[in-house]
N, C-alpha and C. Protein backbone atom coordinates (compact mmCIF):
# COMPACT_ATOMS: atom_id res chain seq x y z
N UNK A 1 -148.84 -38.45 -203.01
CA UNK A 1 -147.96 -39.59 -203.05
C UNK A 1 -146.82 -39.40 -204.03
N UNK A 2 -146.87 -38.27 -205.08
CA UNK A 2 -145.81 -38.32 -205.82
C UNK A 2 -144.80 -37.63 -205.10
N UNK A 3 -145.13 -36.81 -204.38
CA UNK A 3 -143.62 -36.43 -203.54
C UNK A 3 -143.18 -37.03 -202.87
N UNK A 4 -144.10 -38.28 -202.20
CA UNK A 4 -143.23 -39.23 -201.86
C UNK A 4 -142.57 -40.37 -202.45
N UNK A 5 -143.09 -40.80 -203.52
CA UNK A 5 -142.41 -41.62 -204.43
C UNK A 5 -141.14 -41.29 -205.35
N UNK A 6 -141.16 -39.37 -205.47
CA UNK A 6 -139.99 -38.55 -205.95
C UNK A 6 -138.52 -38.86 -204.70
N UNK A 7 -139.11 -39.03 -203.60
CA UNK A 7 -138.34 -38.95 -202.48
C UNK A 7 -137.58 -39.98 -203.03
N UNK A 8 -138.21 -40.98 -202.56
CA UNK A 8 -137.67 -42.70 -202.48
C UNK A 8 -137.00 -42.65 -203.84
N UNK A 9 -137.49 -42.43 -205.14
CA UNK A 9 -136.83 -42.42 -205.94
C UNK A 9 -135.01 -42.09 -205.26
N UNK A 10 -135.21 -40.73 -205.40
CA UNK A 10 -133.74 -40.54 -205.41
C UNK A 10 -133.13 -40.66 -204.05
N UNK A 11 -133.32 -41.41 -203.65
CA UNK A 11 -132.44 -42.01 -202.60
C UNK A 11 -132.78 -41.11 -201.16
N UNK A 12 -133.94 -40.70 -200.86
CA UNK A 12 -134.04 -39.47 -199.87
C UNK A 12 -134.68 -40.91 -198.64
N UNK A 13 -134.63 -40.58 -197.84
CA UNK A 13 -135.65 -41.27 -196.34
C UNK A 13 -137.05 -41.43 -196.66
N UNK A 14 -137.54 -41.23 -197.75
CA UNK A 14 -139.02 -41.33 -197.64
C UNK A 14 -139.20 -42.72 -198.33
N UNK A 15 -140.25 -43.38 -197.98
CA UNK A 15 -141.10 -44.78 -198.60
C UNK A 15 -142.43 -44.64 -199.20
N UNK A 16 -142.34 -44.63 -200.41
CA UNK A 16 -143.71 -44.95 -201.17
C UNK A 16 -144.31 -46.17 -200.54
N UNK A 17 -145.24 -45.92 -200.42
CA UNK A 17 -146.35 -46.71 -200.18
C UNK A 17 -147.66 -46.70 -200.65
N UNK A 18 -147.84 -46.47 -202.10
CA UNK A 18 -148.78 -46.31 -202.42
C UNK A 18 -148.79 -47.62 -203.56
N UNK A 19 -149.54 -47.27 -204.73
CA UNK A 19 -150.04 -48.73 -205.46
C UNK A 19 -148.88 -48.64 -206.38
N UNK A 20 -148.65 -49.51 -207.12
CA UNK A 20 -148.06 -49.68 -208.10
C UNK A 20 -148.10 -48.57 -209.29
N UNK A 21 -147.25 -48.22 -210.20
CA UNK A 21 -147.67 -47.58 -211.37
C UNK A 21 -149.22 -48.40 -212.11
N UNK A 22 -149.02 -49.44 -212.39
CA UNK A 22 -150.20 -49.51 -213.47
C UNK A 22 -151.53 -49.43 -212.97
N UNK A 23 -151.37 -50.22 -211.92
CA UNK A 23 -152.91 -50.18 -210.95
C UNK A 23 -153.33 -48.67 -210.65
N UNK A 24 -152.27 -47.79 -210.20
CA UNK A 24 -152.44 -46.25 -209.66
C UNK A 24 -153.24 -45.62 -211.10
N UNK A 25 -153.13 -45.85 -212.26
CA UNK A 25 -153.30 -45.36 -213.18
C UNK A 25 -153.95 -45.97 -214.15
N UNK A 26 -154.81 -47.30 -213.67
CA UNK A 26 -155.52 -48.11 -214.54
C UNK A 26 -156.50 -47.51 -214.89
N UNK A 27 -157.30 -47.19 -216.06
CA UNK A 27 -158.07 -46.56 -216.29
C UNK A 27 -158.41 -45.15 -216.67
N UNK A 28 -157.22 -44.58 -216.60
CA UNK A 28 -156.58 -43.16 -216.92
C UNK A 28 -156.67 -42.83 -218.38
N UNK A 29 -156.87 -44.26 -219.21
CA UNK A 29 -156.14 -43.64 -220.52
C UNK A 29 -155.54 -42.33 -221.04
N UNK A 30 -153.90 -42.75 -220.49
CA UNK A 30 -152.87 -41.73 -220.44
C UNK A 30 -152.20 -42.15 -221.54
N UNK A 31 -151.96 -40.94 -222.01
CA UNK A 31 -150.97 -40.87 -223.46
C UNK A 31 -149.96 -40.12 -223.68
N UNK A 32 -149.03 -40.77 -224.17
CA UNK A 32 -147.27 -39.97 -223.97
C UNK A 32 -147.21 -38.73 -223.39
N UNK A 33 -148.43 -37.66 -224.26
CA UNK A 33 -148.49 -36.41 -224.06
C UNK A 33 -148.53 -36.39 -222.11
N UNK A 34 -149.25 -36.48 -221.92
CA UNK A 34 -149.58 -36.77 -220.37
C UNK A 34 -148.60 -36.84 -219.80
N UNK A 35 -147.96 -37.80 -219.67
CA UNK A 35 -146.54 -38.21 -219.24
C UNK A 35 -145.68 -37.15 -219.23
N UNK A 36 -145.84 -36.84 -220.66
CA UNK A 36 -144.14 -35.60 -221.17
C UNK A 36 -144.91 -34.42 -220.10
N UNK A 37 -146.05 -34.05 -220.15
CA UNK A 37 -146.85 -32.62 -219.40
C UNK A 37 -146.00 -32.88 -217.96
N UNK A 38 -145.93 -33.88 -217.29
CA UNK A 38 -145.60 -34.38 -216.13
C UNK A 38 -143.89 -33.77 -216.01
N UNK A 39 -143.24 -34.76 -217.26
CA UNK A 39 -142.15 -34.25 -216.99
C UNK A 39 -141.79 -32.79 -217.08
N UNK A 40 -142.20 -32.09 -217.93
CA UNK A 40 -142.21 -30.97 -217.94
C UNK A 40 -142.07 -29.98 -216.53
N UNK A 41 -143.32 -30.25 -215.79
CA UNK A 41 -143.70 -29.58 -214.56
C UNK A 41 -142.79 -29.92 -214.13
N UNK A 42 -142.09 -31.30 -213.98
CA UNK A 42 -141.18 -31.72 -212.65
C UNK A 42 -139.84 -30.84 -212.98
N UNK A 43 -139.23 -30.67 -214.69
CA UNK A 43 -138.26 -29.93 -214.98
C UNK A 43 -137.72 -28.47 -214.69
N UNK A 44 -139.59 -27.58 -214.58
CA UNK A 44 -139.58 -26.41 -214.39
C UNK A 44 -139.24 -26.22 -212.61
N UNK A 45 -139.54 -27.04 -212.04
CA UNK A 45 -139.88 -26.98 -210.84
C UNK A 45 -138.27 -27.31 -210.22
N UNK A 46 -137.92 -28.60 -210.82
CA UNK A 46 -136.31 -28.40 -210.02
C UNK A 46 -135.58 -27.37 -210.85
N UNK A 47 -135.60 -26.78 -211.88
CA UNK A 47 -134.93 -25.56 -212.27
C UNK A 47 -135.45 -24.55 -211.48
N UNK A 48 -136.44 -24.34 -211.08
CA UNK A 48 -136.27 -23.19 -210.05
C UNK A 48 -136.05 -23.19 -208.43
N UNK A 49 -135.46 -24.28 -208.29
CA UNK A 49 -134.61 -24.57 -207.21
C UNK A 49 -133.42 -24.90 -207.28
N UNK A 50 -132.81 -24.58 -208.66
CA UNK A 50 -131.84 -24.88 -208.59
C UNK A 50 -130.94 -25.67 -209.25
N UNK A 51 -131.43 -26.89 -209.15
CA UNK A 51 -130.94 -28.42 -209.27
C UNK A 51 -130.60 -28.45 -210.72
N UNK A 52 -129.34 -28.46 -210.67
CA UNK A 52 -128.66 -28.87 -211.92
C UNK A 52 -129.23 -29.72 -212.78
N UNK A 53 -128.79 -29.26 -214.29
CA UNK A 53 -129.49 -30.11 -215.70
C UNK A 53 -129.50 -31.27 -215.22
N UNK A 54 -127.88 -31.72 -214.91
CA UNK A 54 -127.37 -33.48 -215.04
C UNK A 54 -128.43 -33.94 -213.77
N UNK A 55 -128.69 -33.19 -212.95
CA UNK A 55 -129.19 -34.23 -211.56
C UNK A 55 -131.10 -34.33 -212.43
N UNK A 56 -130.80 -32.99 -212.93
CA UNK A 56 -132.73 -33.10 -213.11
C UNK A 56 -132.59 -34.33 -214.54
N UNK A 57 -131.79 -34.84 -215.19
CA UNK A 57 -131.81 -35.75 -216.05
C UNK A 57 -131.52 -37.38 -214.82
N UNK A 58 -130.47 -37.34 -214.42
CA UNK A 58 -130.92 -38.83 -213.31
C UNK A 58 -131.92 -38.95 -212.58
N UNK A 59 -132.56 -38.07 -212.52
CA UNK A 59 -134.02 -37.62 -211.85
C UNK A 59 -134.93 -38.31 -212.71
N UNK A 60 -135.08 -37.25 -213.60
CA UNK A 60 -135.92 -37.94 -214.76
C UNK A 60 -135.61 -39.52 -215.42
N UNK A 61 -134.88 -39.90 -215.52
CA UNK A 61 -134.79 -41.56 -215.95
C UNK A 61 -134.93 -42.11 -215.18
N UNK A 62 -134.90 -41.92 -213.59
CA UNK A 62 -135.37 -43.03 -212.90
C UNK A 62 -137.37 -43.19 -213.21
N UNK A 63 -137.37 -42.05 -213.81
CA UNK A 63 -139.22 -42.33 -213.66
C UNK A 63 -139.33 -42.80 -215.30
N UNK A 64 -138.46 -42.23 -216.33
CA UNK A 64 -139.03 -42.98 -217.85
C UNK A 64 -139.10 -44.27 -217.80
N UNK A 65 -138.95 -45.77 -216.58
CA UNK A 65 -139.44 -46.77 -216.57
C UNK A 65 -140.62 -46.99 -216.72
N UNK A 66 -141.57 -46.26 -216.18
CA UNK A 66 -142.73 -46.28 -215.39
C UNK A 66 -143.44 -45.80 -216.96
N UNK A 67 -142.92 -45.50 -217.36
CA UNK A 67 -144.27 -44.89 -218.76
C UNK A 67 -144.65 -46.33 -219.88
N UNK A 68 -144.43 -47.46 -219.15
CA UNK A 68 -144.97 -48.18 -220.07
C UNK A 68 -145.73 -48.66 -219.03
N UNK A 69 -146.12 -48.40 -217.75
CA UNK A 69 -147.13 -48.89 -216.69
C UNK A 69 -148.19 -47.70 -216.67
N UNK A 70 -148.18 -46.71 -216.61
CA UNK A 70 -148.81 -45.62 -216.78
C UNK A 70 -149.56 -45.40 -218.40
N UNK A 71 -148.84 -45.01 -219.57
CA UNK A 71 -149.64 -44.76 -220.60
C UNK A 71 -150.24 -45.89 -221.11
N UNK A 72 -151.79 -45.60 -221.20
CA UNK A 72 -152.35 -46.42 -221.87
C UNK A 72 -152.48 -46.75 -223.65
N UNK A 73 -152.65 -45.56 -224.08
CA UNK A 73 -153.09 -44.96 -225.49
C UNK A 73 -151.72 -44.66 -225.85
């Protein structure tokens, strides 16, 4: 579901349809670290396709909302 919620994010044809951030992750006790590990992967991953700093940064802020629904701890 995160590649599809990456989709919808940035404006692509796809529809999340899955749960909410907090519910998806209730019980996770997730902590910043977690989160940043996340961004990380997602950084390495559009750098090796390519995708420019600036796009992989509007990329990334559309999801730093979500880290106060996600981390618990």
């Amino acid at each position: 579901q995160l590649t599809e919620q990456l989709c919808e994010l940035a404006g692509g044809p796809c529809s999340y349809q899955g749960p909410d951030m907090k519910l998806a992750h209730e019980g996770m006790t997730l902590k910043s670290g977690d989160f940043n590990a996340l961004v990380e992967v997602l950084q390495a991953a559009m750098a090796a396709r390519g995708i420019p700093f600036a796009a992989q940064n509007r990329m990334l802020a559309k999801l730093a909302p979500m880290h106060r629904d996600i981390v618990t701890r």
